[in-house]
C-alpha atoms as a PDB file:
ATOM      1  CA  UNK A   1     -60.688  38.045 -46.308  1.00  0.00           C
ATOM      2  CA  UNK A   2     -63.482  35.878 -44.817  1.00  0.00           C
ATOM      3  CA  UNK A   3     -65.309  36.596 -47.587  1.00  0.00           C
ATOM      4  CA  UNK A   4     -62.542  35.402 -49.804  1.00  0.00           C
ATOM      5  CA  UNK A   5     -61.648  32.398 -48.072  1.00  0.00           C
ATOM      6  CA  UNK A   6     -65.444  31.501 -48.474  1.00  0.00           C
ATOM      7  CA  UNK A   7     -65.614  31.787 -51.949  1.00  0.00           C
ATOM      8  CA  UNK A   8     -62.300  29.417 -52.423  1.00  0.00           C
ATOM      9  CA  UNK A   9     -64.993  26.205 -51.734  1.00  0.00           C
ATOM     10  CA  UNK A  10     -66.880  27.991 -54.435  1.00  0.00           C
ATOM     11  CA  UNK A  11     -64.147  27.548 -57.024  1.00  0.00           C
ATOM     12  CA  UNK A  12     -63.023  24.593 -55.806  1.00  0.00           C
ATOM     13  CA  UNK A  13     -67.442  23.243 -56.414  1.00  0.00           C
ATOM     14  CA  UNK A  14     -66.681  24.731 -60.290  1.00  0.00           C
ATOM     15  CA  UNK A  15     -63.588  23.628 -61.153  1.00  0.00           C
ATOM     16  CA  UNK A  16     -64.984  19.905 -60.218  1.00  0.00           C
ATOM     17  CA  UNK A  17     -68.483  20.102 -61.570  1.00  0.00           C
ATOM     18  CA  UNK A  18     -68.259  22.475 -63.788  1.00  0.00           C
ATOM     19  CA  UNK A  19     -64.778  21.626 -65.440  1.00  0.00           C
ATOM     20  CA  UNK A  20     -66.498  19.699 -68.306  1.00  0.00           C
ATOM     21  CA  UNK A  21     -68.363  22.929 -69.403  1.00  0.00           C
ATOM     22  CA  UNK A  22     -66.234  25.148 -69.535  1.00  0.00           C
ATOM     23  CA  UNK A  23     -65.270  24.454 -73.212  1.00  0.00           C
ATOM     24  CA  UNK A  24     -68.804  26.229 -74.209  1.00  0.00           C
ATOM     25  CA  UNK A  25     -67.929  29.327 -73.023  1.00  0.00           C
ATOM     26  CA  UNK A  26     -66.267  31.502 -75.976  1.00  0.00           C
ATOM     27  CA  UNK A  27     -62.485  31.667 -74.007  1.00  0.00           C
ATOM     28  CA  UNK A  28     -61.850  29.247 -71.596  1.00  0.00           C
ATOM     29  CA  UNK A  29     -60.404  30.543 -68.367  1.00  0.00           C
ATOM     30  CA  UNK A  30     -57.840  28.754 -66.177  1.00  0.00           C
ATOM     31  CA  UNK A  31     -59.149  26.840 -63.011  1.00  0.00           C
ATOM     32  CA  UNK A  32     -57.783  28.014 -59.542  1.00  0.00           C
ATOM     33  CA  UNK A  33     -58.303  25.778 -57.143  1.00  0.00           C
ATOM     34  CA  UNK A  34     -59.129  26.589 -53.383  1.00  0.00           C
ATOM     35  CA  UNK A  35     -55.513  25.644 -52.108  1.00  0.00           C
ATOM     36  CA  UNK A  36     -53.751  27.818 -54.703  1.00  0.00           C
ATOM     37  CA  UNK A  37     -56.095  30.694 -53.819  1.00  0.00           C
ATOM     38  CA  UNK A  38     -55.230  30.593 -50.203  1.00  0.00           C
ATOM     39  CA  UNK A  39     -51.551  30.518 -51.058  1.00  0.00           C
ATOM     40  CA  UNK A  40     -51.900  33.735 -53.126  1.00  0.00           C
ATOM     41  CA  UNK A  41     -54.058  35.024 -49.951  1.00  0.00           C
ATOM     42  CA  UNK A  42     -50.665  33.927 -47.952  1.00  0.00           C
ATOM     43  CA  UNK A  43     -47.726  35.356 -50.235  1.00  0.00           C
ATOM     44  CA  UNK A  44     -49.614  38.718 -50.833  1.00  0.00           C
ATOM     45  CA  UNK A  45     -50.870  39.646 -47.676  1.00  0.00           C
ATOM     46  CA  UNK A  46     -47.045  41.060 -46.840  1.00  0.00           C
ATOM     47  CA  UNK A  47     -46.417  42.984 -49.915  1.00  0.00           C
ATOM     48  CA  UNK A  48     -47.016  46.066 -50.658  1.00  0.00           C
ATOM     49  CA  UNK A  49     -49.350  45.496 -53.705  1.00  0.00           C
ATOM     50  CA  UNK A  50     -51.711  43.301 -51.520  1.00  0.00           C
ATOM     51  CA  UNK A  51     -55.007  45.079 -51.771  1.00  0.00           C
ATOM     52  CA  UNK A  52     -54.143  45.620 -56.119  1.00  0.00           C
ATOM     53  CA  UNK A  53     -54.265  41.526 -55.992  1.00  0.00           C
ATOM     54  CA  UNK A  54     -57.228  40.930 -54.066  1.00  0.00           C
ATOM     55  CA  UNK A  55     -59.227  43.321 -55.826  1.00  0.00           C
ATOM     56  CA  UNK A  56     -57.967  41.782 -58.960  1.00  0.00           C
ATOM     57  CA  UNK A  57     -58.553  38.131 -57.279  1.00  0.00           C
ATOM     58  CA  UNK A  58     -62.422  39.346 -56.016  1.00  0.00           C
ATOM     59  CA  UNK A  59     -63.142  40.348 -59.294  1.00  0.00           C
ATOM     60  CA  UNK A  60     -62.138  37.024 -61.120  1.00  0.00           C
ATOM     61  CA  UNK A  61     -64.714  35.566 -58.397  1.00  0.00           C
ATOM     62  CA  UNK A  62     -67.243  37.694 -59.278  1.00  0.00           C
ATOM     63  CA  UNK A  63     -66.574  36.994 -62.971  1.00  0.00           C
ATOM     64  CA  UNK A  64     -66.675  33.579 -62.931  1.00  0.00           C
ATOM     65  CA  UNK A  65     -69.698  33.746 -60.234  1.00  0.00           C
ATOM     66  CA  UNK A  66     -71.799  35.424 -63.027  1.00  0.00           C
ATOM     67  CA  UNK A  67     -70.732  32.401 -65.644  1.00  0.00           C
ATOM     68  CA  UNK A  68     -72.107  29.998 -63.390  1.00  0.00           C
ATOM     69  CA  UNK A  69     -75.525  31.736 -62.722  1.00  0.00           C
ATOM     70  CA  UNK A  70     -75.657  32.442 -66.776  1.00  0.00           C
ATOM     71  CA  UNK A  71     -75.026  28.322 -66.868  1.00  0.00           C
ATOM     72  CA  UNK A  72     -77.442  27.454 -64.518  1.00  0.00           C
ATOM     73  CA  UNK A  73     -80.284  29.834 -65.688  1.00  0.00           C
ATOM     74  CA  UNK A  74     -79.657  28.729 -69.492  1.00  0.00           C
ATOM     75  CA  UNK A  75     -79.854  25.207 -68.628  1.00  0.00           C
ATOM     76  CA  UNK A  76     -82.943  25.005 -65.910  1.00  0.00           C
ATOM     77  CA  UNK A  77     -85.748  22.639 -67.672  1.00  0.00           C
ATOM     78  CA  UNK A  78     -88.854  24.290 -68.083  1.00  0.00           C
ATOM     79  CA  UNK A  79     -91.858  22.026 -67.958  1.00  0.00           C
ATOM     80  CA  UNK A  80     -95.063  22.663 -69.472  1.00  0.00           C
ATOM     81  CA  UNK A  81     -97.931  23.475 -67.751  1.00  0.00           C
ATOM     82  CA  UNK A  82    -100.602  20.964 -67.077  1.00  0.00           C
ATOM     83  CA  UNK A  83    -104.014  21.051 -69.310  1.00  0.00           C
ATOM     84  CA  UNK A  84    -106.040  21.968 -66.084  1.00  0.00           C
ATOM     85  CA  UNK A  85    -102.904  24.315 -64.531  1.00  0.00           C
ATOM     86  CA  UNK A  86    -104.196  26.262 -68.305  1.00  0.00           C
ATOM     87  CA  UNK A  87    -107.357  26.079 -67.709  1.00  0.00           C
ATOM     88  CA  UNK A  88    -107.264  27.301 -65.027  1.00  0.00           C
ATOM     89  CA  UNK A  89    -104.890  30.262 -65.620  1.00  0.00           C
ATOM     90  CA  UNK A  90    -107.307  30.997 -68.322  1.00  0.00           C
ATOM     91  CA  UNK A  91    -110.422  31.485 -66.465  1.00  0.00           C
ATOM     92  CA  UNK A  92    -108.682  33.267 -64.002  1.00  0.00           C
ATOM     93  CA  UNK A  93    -107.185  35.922 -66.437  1.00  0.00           C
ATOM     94  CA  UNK A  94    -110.908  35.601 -67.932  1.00  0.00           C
ATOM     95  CA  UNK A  95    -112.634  37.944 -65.904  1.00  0.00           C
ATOM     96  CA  UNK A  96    -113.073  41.834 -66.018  1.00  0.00           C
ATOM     97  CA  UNK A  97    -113.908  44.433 -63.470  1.00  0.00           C
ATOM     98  CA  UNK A  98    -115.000  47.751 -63.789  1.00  0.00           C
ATOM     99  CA  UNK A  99    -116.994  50.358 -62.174  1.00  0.00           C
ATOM    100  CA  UNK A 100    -120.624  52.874 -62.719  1.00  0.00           C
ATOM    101  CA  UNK A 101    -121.815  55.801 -60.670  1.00  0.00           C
ATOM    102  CA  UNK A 102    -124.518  57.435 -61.173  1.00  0.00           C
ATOM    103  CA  UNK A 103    -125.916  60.683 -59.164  1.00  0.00           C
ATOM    104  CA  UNK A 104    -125.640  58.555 -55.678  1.00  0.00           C
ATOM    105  CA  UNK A 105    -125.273  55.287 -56.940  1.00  0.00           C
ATOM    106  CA  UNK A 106    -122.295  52.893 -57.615  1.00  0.00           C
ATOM    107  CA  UNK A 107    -121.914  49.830 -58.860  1.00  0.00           C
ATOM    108  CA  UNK A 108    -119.270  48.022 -58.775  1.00  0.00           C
ATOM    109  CA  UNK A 109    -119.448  45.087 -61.886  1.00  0.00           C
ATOM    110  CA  UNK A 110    -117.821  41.819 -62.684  1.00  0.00           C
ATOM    111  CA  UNK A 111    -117.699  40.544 -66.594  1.00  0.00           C
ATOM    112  CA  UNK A 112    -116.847  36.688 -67.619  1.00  0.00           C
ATOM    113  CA  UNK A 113    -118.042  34.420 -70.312  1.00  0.00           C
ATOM    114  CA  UNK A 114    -121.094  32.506 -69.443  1.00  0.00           C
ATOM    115  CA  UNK A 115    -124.358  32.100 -70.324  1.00  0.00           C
ATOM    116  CA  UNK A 116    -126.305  35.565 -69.668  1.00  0.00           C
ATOM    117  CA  UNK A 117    -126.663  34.766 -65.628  1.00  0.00           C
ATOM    118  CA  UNK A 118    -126.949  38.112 -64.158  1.00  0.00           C
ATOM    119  CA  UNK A 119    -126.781  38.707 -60.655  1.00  0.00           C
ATOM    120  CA  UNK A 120    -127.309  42.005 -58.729  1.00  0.00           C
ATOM    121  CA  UNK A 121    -126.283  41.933 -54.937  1.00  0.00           C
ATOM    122  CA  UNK A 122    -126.869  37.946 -54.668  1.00  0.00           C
ATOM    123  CA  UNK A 123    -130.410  38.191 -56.513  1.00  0.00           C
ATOM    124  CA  UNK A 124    -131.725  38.199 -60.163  1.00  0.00           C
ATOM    125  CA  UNK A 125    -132.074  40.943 -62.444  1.00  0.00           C
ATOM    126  CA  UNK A 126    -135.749  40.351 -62.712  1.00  0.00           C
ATOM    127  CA  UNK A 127    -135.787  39.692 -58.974  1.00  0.00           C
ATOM    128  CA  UNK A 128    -134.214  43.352 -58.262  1.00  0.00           C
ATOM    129  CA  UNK A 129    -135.560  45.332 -60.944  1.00  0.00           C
ATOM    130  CA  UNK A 130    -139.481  45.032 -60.855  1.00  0.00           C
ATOM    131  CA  UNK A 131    -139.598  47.769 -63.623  1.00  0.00           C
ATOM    132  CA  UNK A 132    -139.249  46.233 -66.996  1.00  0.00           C
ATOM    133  CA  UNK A 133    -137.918  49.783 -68.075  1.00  0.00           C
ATOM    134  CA  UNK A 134    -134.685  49.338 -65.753  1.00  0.00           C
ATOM    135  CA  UNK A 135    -133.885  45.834 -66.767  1.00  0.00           C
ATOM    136  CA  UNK A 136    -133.974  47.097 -70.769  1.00  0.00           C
ATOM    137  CA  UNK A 137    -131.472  49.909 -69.407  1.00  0.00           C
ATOM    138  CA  UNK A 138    -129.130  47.140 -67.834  1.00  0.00           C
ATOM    139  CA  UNK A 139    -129.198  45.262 -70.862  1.00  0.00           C
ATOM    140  CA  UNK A 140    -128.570  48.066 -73.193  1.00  0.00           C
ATOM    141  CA  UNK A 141    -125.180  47.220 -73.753  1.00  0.00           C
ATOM    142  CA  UNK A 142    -125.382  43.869 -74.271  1.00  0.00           C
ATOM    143  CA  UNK A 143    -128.035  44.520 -77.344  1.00  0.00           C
ATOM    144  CA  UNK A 144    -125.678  47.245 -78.868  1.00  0.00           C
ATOM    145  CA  UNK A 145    -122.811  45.035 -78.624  1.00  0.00           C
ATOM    146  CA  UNK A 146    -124.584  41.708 -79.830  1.00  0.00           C
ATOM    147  CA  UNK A 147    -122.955  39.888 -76.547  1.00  0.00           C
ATOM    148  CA  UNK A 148    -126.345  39.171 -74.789  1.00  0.00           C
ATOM    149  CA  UNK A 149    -126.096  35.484 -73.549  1.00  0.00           C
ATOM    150  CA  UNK A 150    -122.329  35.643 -74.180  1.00  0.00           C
ATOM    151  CA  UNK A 151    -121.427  36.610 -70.343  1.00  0.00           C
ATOM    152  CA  UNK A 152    -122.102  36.523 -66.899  1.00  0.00           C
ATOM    153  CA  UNK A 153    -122.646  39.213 -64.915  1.00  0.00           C
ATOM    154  CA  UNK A 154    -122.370  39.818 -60.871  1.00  0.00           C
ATOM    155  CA  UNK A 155    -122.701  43.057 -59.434  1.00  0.00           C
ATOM    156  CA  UNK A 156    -122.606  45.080 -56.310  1.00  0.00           C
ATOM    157  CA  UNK A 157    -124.914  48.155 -55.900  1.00  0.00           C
ATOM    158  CA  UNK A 158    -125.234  50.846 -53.537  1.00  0.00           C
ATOM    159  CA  UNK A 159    -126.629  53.741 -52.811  1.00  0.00           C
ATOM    160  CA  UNK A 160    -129.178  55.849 -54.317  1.00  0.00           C
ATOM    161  CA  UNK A 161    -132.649  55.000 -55.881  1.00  0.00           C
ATOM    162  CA  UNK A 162    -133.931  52.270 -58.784  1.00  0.00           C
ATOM    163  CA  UNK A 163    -132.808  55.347 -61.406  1.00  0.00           C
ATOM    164  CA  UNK A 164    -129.419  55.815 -60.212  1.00  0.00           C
ATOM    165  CA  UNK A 165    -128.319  52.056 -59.464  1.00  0.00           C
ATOM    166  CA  UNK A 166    -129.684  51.307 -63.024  1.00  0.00           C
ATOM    167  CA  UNK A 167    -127.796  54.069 -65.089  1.00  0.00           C
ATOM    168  CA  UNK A 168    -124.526  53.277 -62.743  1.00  0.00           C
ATOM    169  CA  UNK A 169    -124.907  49.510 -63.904  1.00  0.00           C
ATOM    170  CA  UNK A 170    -125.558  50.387 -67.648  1.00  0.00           C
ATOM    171  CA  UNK A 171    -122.507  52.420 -67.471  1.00  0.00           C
ATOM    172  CA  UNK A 172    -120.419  49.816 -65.298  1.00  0.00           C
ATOM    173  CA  UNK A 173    -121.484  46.859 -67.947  1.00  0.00           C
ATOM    174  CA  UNK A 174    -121.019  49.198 -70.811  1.00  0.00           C
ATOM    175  CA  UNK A 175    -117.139  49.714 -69.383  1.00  0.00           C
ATOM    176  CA  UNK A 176    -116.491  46.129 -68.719  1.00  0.00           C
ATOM    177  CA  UNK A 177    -117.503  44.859 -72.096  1.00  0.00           C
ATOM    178  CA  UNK A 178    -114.396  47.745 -73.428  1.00  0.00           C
ATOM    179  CA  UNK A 179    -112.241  46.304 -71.590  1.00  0.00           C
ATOM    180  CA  UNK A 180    -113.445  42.958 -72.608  1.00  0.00           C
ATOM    181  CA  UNK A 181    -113.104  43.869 -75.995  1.00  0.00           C
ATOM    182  CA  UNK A 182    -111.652  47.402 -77.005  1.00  0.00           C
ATOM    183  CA  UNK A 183    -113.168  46.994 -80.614  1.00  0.00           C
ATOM    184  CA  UNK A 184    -116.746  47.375 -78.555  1.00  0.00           C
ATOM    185  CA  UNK A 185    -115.391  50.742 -77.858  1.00  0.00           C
ATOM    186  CA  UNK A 186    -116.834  52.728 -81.024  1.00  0.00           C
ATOM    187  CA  UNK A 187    -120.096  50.883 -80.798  1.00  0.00           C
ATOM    188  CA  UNK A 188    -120.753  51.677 -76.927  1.00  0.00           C
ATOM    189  CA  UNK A 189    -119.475  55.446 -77.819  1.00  0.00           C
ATOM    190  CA  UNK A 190    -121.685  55.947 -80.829  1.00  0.00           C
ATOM    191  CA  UNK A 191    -124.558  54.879 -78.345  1.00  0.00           C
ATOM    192  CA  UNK A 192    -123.574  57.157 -75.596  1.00  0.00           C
ATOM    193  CA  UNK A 193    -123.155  54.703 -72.915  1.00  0.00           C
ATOM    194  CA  UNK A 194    -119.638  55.108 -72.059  1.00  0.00           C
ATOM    195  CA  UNK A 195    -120.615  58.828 -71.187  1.00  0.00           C
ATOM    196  CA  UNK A 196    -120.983  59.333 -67.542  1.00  0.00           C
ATOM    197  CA  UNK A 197    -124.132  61.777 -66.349  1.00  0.00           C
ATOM    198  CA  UNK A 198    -122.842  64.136 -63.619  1.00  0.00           C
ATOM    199  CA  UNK A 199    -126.134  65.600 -63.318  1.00  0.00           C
ATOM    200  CA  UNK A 200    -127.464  65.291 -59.955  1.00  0.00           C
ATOM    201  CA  UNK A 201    -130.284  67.062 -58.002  1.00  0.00           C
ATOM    202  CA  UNK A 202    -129.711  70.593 -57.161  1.00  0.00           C
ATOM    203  CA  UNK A 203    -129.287  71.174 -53.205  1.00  0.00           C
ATOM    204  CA  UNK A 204    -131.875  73.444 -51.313  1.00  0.00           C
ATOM    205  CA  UNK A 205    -131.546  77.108 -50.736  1.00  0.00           C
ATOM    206  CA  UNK A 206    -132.420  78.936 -47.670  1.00  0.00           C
ATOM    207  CA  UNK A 207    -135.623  80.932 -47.905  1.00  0.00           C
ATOM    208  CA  UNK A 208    -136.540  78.964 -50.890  1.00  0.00           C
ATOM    209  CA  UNK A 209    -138.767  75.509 -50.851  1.00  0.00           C
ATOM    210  CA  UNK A 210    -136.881  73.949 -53.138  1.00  0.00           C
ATOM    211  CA  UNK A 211    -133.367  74.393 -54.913  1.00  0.00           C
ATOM    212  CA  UNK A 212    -135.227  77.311 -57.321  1.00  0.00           C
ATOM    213  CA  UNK A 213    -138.824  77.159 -56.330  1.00  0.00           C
ATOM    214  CA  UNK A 214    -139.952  79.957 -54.336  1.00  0.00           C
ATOM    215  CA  UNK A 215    -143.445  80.886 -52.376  1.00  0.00           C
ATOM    216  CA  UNK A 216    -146.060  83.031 -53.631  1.00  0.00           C
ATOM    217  CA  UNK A 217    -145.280  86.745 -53.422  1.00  0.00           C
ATOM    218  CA  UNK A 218    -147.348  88.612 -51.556  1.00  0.00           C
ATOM    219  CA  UNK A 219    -146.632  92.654 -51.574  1.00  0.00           C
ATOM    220  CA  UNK A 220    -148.031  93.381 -48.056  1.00  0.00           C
END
């Protein structure tokens, strides 16, 4: 009933406010004000039918509760966004993340358009990668895809040796630039860098020097 008695300042807010609106609604329903409601609160509550009208009364609430949300949703004013509010939406939806591992190495890579700056754990590619060999394997998916100078790249890189950080970023750029672009996908699969190399170095046995090499044998 508290409830109820509540909502009664609710219909008495729509039938003043909202009175002149009500003809675009397809058929009109009958204002009840919040002095009539409480009356039929007053005359039912001894009869024996009481709780058939106030389910019946709760429900016309509800009804006309979800007329006035419809109203006010259909009729909020949208303004547009700002040129630098989409700009900057659009840089920040410009920017693609994806991951390489190789043997101990992972990389973890970060794709946006740019210029070609690449930078590996704060420093340069040619700063990080003496070998000239490892900075053409980097950049191996930028050549196949005809992108190189396009983006920017930042990395993180750890573990393993010069080998395995370089295949784990070849295969972390070469996964960014799909999901850049998926029409880069049959170009980056036709070169076989979207393939990632599980081999790894074989553990040591016991008795043996290495994982297969053995000592001399000696038959006494």
């Amino acid at each position: 009933l508290h409830n109820m008695a509540l909502s009664g300042r609710a219909l008495w807010l729509r039938s003043r406010f909202l009175a002149p609106r009500v003809e675009m609604a397809a058929a009109p329903r009958a204002a009840v004000s919040s002095r009539g409601f409480s009356s039929t609160l007053r005359s039912s509550s001894g009869s024996h039918d009481a709780t058939a009208k106030l389910s019946a009364a709760a429900e016309h609430l509800l009804e006309m509760a979800r007329d006035y949300h419809k109203f006010q949703v259909e009729n909020v004013p949208m303004e547009p966004l700002s040129a630098d509010e989409a700009t900057e939406g659009k840089q920040r939806s410009s920017r693609v993340f994806a991951i390489g591992r190789r043997k101990s190495s992972s990389a973890e890579v970060s794709l946006y358009r740019g210029a070609g700056k690449i930078t590996i754990n704060g420093r340069s590619l040619a700063n990080y990668f003496k070998d000239f060999s490892m900075r053409q394997r980097v950049l191996e998916p930028f050549w196949e895809t005809d992108t190189l100078g396009v983006f920017d790249l930042q990395a993180r890189v750890r573990g393993g040796g010069t080998t395995g950080q370089g295949d784990a970023l070849k295969l972390g750029v070469a996964r960014a630039l799909q999901q850049w672009d998926p029409g880069y996908r049959p170009i980056l699969k036709k070169a076989g860098l979207l393939t990632r190399d599980a081999r790894v170095k074989e553990e040591k046995k016991p008795g043996l020097k290495k994982a297969r090499k053995a000592g001399a044998w000696v038959k006494r």
